[in-house]
Protein backbone atom coordinates (compact mmCIF):
# COMPACT_ATOMS: atom_id res chain seq x y z
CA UNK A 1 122.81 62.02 107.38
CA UNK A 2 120.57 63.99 109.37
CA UNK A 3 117.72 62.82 110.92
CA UNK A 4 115.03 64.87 112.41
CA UNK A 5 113.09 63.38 114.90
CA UNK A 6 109.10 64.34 115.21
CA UNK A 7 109.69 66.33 118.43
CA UNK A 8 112.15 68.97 116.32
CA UNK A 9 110.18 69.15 113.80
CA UNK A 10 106.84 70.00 115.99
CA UNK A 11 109.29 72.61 117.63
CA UNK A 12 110.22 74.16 114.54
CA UNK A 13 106.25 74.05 113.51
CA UNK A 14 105.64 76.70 116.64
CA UNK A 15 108.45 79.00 115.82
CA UNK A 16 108.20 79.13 111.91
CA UNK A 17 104.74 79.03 111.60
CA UNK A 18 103.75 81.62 114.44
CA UNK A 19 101.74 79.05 116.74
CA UNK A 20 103.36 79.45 119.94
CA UNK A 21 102.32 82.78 121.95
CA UNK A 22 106.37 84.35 121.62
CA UNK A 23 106.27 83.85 118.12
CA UNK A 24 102.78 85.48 117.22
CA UNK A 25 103.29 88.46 115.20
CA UNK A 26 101.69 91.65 114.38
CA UNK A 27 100.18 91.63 111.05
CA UNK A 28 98.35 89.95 108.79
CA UNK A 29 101.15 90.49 105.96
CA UNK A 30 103.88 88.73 108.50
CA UNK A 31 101.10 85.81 108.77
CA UNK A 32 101.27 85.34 105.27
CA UNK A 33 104.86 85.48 104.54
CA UNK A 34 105.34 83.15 107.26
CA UNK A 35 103.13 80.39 105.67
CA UNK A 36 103.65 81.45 101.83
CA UNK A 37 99.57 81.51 101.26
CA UNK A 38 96.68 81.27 103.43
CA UNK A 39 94.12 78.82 102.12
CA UNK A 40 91.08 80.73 100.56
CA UNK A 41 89.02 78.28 99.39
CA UNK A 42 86.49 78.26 102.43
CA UNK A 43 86.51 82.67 102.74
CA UNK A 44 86.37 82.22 106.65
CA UNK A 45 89.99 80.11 106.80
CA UNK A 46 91.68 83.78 105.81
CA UNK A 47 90.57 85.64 108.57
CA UNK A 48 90.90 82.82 111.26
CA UNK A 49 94.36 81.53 109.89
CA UNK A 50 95.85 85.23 109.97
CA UNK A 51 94.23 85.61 113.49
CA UNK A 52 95.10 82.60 115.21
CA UNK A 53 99.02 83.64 114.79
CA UNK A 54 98.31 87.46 115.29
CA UNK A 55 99.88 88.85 119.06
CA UNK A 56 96.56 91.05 118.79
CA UNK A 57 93.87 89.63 116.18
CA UNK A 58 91.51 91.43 114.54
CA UNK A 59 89.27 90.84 111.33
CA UNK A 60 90.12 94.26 110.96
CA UNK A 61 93.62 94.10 110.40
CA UNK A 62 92.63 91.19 107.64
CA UNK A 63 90.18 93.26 105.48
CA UNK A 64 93.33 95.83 105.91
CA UNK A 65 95.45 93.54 104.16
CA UNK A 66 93.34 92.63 101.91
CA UNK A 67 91.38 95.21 100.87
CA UNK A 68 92.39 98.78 101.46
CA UNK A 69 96.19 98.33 101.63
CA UNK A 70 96.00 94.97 98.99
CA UNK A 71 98.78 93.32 100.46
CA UNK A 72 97.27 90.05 99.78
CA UNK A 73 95.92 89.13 96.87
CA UNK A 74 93.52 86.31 96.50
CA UNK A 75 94.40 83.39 93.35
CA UNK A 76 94.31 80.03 92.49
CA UNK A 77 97.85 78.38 92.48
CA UNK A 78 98.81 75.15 93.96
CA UNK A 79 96.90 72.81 93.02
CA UNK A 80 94.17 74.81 91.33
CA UNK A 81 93.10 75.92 94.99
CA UNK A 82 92.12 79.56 95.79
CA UNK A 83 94.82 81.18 97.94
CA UNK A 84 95.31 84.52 99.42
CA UNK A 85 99.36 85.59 98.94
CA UNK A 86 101.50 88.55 99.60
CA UNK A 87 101.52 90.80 96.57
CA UNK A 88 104.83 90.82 95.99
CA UNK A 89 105.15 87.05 95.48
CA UNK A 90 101.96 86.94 93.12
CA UNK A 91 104.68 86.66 90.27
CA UNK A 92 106.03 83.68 91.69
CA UNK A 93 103.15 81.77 91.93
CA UNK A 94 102.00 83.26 88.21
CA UNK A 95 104.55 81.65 86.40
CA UNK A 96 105.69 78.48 88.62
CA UNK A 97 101.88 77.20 88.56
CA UNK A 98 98.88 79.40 87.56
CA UNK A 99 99.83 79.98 83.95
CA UNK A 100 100.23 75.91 83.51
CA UNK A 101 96.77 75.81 85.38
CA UNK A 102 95.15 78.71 83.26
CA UNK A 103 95.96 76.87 80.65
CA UNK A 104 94.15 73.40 81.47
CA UNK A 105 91.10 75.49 82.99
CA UNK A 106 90.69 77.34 79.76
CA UNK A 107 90.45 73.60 77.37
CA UNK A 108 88.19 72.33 80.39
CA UNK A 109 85.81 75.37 79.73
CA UNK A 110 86.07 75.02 76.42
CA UNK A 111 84.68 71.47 76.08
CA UNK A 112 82.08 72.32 79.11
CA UNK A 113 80.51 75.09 76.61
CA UNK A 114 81.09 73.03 73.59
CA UNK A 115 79.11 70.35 75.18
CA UNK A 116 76.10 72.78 76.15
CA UNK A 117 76.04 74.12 73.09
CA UNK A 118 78.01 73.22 69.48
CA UNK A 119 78.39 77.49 68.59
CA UNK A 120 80.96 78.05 71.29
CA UNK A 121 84.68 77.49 70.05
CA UNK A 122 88.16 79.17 71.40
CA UNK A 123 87.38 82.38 68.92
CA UNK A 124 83.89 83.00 70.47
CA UNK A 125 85.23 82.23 74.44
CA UNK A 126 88.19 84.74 73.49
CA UNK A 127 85.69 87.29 72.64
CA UNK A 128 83.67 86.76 75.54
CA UNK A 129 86.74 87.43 77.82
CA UNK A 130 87.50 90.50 75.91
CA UNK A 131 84.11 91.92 76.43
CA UNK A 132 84.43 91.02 80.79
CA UNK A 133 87.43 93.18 80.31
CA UNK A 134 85.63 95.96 78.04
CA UNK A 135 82.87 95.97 80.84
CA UNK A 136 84.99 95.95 84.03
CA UNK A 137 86.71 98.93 81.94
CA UNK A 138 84.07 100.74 82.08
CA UNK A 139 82.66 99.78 85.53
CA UNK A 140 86.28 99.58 87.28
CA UNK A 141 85.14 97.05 89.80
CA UNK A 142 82.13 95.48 89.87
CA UNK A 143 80.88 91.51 91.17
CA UNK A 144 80.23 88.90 88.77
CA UNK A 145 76.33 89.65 88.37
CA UNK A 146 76.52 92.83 87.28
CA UNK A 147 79.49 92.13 84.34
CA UNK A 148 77.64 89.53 83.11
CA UNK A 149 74.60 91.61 82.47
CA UNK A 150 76.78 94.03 80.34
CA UNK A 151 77.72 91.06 77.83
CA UNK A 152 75.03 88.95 76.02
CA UNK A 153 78.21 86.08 75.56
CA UNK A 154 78.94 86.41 79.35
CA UNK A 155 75.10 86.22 80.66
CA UNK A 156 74.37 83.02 78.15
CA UNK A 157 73.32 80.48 80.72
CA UNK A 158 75.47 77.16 80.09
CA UNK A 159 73.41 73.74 81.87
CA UNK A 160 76.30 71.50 83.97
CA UNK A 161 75.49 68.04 84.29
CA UNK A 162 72.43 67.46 82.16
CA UNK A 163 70.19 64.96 82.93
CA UNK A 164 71.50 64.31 86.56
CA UNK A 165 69.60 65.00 90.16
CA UNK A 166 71.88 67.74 90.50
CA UNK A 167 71.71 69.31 87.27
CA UNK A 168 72.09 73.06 87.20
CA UNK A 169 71.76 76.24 85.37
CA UNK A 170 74.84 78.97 85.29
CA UNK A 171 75.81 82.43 83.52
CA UNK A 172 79.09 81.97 81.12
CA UNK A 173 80.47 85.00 82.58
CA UNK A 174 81.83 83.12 86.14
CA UNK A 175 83.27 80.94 84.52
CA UNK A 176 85.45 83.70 82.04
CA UNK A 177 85.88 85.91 85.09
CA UNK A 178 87.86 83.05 86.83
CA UNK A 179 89.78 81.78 84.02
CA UNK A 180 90.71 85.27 83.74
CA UNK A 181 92.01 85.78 87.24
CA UNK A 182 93.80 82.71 86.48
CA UNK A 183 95.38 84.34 83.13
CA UNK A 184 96.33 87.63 85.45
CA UNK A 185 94.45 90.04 83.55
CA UNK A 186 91.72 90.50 86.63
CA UNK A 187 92.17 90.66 90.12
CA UNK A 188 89.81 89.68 92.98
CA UNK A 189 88.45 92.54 94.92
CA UNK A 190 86.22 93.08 98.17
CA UNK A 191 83.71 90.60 98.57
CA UNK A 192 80.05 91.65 98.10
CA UNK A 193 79.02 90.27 101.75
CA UNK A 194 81.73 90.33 104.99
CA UNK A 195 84.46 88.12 105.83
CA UNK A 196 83.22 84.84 105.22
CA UNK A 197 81.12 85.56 101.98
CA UNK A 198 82.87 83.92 98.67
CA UNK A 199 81.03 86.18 96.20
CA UNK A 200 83.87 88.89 94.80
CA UNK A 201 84.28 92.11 93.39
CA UNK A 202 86.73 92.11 90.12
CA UNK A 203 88.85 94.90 88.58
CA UNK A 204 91.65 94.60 85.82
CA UNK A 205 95.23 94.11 86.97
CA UNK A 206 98.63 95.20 86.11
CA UNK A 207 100.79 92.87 83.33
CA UNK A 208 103.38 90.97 85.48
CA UNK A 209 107.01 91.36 84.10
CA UNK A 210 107.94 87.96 82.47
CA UNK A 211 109.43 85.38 84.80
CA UNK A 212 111.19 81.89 83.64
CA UNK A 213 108.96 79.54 85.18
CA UNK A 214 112.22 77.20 86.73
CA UNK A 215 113.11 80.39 87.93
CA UNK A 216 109.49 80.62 89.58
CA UNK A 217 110.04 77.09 90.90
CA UNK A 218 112.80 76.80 92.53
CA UNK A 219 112.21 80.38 94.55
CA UNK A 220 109.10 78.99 95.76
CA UNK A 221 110.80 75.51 96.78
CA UNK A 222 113.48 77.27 98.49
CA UNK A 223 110.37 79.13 100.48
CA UNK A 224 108.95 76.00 100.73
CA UNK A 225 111.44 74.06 102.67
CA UNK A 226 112.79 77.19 104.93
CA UNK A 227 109.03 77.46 106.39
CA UNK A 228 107.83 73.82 106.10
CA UNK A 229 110.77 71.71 105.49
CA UNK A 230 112.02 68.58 105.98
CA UNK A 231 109.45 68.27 102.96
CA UNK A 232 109.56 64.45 101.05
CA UNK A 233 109.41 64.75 97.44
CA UNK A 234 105.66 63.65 97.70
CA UNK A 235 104.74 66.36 100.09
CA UNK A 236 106.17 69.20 97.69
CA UNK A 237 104.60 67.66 94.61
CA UNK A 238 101.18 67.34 96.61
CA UNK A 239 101.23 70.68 98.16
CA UNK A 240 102.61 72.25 94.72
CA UNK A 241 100.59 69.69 92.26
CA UNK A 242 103.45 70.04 89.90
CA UNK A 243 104.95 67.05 87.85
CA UNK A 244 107.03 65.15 89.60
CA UNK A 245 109.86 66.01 87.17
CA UNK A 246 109.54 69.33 87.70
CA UNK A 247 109.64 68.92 91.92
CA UNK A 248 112.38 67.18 91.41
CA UNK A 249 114.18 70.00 89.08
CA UNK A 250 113.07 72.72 91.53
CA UNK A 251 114.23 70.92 94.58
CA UNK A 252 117.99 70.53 93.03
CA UNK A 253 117.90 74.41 91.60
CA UNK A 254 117.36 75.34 95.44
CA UNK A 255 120.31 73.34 96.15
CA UNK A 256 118.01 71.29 98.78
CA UNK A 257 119.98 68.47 100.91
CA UNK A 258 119.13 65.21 101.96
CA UNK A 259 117.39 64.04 105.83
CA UNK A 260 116.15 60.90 106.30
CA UNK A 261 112.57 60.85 108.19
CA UNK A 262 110.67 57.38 109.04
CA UNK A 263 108.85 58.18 105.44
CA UNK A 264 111.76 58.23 103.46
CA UNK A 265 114.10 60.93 102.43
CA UNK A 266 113.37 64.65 102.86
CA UNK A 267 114.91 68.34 102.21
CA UNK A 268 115.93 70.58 103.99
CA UNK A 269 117.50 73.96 103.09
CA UNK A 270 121.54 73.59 103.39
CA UNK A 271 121.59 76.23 105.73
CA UNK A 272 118.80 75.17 107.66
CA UNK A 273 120.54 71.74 109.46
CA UNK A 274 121.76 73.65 112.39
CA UNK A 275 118.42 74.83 113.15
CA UNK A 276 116.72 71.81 112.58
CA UNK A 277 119.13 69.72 114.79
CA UNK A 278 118.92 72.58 117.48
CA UNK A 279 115.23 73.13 116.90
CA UNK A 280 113.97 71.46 120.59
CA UNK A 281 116.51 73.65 122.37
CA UNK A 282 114.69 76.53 121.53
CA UNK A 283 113.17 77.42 124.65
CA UNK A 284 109.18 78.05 124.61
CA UNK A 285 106.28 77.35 126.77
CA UNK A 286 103.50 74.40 126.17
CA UNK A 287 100.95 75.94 123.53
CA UNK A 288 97.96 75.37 121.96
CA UNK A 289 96.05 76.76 118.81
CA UNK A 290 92.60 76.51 117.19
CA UNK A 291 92.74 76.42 113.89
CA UNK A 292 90.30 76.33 110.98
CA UNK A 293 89.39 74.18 108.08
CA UNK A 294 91.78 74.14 105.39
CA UNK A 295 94.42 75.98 107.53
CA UNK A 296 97.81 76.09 106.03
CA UNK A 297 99.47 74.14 108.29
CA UNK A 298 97.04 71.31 108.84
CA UNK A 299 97.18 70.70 105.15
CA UNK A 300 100.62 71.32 104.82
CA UNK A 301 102.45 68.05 103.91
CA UNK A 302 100.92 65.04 102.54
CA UNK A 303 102.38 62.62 105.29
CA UNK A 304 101.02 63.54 108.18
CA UNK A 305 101.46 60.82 110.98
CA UNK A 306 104.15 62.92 112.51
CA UNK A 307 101.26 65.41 113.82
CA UNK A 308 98.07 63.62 112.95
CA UNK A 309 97.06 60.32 114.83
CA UNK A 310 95.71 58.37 111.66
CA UNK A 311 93.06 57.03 113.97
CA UNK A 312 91.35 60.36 113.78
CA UNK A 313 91.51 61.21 110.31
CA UNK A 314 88.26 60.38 109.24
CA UNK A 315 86.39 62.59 112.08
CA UNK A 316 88.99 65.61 111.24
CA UNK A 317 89.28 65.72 107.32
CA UNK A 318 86.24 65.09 105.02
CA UNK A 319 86.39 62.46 102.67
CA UNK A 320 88.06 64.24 99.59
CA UNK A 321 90.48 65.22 102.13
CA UNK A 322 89.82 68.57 103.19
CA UNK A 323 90.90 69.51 107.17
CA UNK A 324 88.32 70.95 109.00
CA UNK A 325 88.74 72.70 112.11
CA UNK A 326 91.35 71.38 114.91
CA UNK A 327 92.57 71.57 118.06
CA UNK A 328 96.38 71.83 118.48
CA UNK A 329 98.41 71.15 121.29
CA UNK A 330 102.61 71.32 121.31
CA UNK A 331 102.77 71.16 117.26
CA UNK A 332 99.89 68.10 117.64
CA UNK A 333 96.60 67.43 116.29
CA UNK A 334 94.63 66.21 119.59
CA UNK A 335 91.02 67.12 118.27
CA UNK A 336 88.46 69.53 116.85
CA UNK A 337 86.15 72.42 117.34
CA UNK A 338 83.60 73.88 116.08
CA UNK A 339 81.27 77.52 116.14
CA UNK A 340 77.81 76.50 116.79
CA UNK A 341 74.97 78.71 115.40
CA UNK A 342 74.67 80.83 118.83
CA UNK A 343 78.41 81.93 118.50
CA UNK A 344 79.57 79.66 121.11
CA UNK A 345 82.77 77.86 120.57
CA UNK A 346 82.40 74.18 121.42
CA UNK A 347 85.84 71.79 121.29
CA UNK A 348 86.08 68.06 121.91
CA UNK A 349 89.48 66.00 122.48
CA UNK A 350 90.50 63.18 121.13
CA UNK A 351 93.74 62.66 122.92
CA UNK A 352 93.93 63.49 126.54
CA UNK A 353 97.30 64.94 127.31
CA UNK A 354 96.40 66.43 130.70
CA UNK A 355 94.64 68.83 132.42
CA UNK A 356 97.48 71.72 131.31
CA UNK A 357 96.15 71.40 127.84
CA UNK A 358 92.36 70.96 128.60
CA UNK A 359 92.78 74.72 129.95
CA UNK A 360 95.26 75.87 127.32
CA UNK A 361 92.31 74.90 124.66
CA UNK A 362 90.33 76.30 126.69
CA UNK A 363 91.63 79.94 126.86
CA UNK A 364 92.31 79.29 122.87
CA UNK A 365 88.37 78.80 122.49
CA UNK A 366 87.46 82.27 125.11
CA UNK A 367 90.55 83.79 122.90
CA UNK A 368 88.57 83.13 119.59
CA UNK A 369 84.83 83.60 121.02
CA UNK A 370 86.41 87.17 121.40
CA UNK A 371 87.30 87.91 118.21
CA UNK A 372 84.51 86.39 116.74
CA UNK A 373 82.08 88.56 118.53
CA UNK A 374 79.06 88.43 116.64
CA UNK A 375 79.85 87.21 113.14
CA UNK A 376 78.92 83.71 112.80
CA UNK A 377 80.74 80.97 110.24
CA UNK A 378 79.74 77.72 108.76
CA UNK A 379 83.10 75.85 107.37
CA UNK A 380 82.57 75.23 103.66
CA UNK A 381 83.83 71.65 104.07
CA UNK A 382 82.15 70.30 107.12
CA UNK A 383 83.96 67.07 108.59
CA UNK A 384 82.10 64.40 110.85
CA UNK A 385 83.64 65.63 114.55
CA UNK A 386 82.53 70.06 113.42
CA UNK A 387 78.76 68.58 112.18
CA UNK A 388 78.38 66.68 115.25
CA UNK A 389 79.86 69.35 117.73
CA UNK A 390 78.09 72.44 115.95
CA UNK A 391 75.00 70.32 116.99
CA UNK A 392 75.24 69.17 120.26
């Protein structure tokens, strides 16, 4: 049986996933591909994801993508999580995992107005949705604000956690305008600020032509495993947050074959073992990368040790477990970074593997400084090591 060793699979992490400088690519569209989604929870992980793996980033050529071409479309999919993926593949992730999400956010919502007040049942949050979709009809794309203040059921004001310190106040129309994003009937638009705002425009979308949801599965474990693989079972049900019967189904309908890594037994694409086995002999110089919170390939797998020291979790992921920014070096986690509020981009170490990759970060952090120019970012999850270095 195979077994990959950690130094193939941090060489195959360069190539695949567009890390090293000869594998950087062109467009923002390639980016995606290459990773299947870029995380869009935190707004700001989109544009620095796509531009840390572009041979000549811009935010331009993101907002391209995303917003006058609409190669990308923004959507929750694994694991509930917001995530911007090429258009094309927006059926895949419909019916493998949104529709089965859709459908818990939609009872969730249901008891959360029920709760706030007794006169809200599934006939009354049906009608609501149908009068977001009368509205944006009428609008054709508008932000959340103003569709809610063309339905009295969408600008009702709902009261989450009553009673509490943090108790707050919000319109019934977010809510319906994400559950139906979720559903497919309303797409994400423009944002109303720039690149790192999280307040959208919505307009309606197309129907998607039916797809068997196995189908759905399988496709997107086969695309899974040819640009993360070796996956363990418990890194595709993590990353997919599927049952783990039906990870298990979708892993044999994409004919997947067995590795053995030091965390148990892995997949692999059949025709992917010569690669993997011949992955180090790929010739490519010493790298290094900066990338941000929540980027795809930091949170990647759920076992991590293989490119994460465990000793620096805690100052590099938050305590529900979300990545904030790192420094890379040869398909390794060796510390973080952060943007501090005068633009300046500020890294610390904590591994020293020379004085090659102090000045490889180094011309990563001058790289990015560039593109940032004056735009200015706050990561939506802060971690211990980006608070403290954003303000030294």
């Amino acid at each position: 049986m195979l077994r990959p060793t950690t130094a193939q699979r941090r060489a195959l992490l360069a190539r695949r996933h567009l890390l090293a400088p000869p594998f950087r690519t062109g467009t923002t569209e390639k980016v995606a591909r290459a990773l299947l989604a870029l995380h869009a929870t935190d707004p700001s992980t989109v544009t620095l994801s796509a531009c840390a793996r572009l041979a000549q980033p811009t935010i331009q050529d993101v907002e391209r993508a995303l917003y006058e071409d609409r190669t990308l479309l923004r959507m929750h999919c694994m694991r509930r999580t917001l995530f911007a993926v090429p258009v094309e593949d927006v059926r895949l992730y419909h019916f493998s995992t949104t529709l089965d999400v859709a459908r818990r956010e939609r009872a969730s919502l249901l008891r959360l107005l029920c709760r706030s007040d007794p006169q809200w049942d599934a006939a009354r949050l049906a009608e609501a949705e149908q009068s977001a979709l009368d509205v944006l009809e009428r609008l054709g794309e508008a932000g959340a604000t103003e569709i809610s203040a063309g339905s009295s059921l969408l600008s009702e004001m709902i009261t989450l956690s009553p009673g509490k310190p943090y108790e707050a106040r919000q319109r019934v129309g977010g809510w319906v305008l994400r559950l139906l994003a979720m559903d497919g009937r309303i797409r994400r638009g423009r944002p109303l600020g720039g690149w790192t705002s999280g307040q959208f425009r919505y307009r309606s979308a197309p129907e998607l032509p039916v797809m068997e949801p196995a189908q759905a599965r399988a496709e997107v474990v086969r695309r899974r495993l040819a640009s993360f693989g070796p996956d363990t079972t418990d890194d595709v049900k993590w990353w997919t947050g599927w049952t783990l019967t039906a990870v298990r189904r979708a892993l044999a309908d994409a004919g997947a074959v067995e590795v053995e890594l030091p965390e148990g037994t892995a997949w692999i694409l059949p025709e992917d073992a010569e690669r993997v086995a011949g992955a180090e002999r790929v010739a490519t110089e010493p790298w290094a990368a900066l990338l941000p919170g929540l980027d795809p390939t930091t949170m990647g797998w759920k076992h991590r040790d293989w490119y994460l020291d465990p000793g620096h979790r805690a100052q590099l992921f938050d305590t529900s477990g979300n990545a904030g920014p790192t420094v890379w070096w040869n398909g390794e986690i060796i510390g973080g970074w952060a943007c501090r509020p005068d633009g300046e981009v500020v890294w610390r170490l904590l591994a020293d593997r020379g004085t090659e990759a102090a000045a490889a970060v180094e011309a990563e952090a001058e790289r990015l400084t560039g593109l940032l120019g004056e735009a200015r970012f706050v990561p939506t999850f802060p971690t211990p090591l980006s608070v403290e270095l954003s303000r030294d």
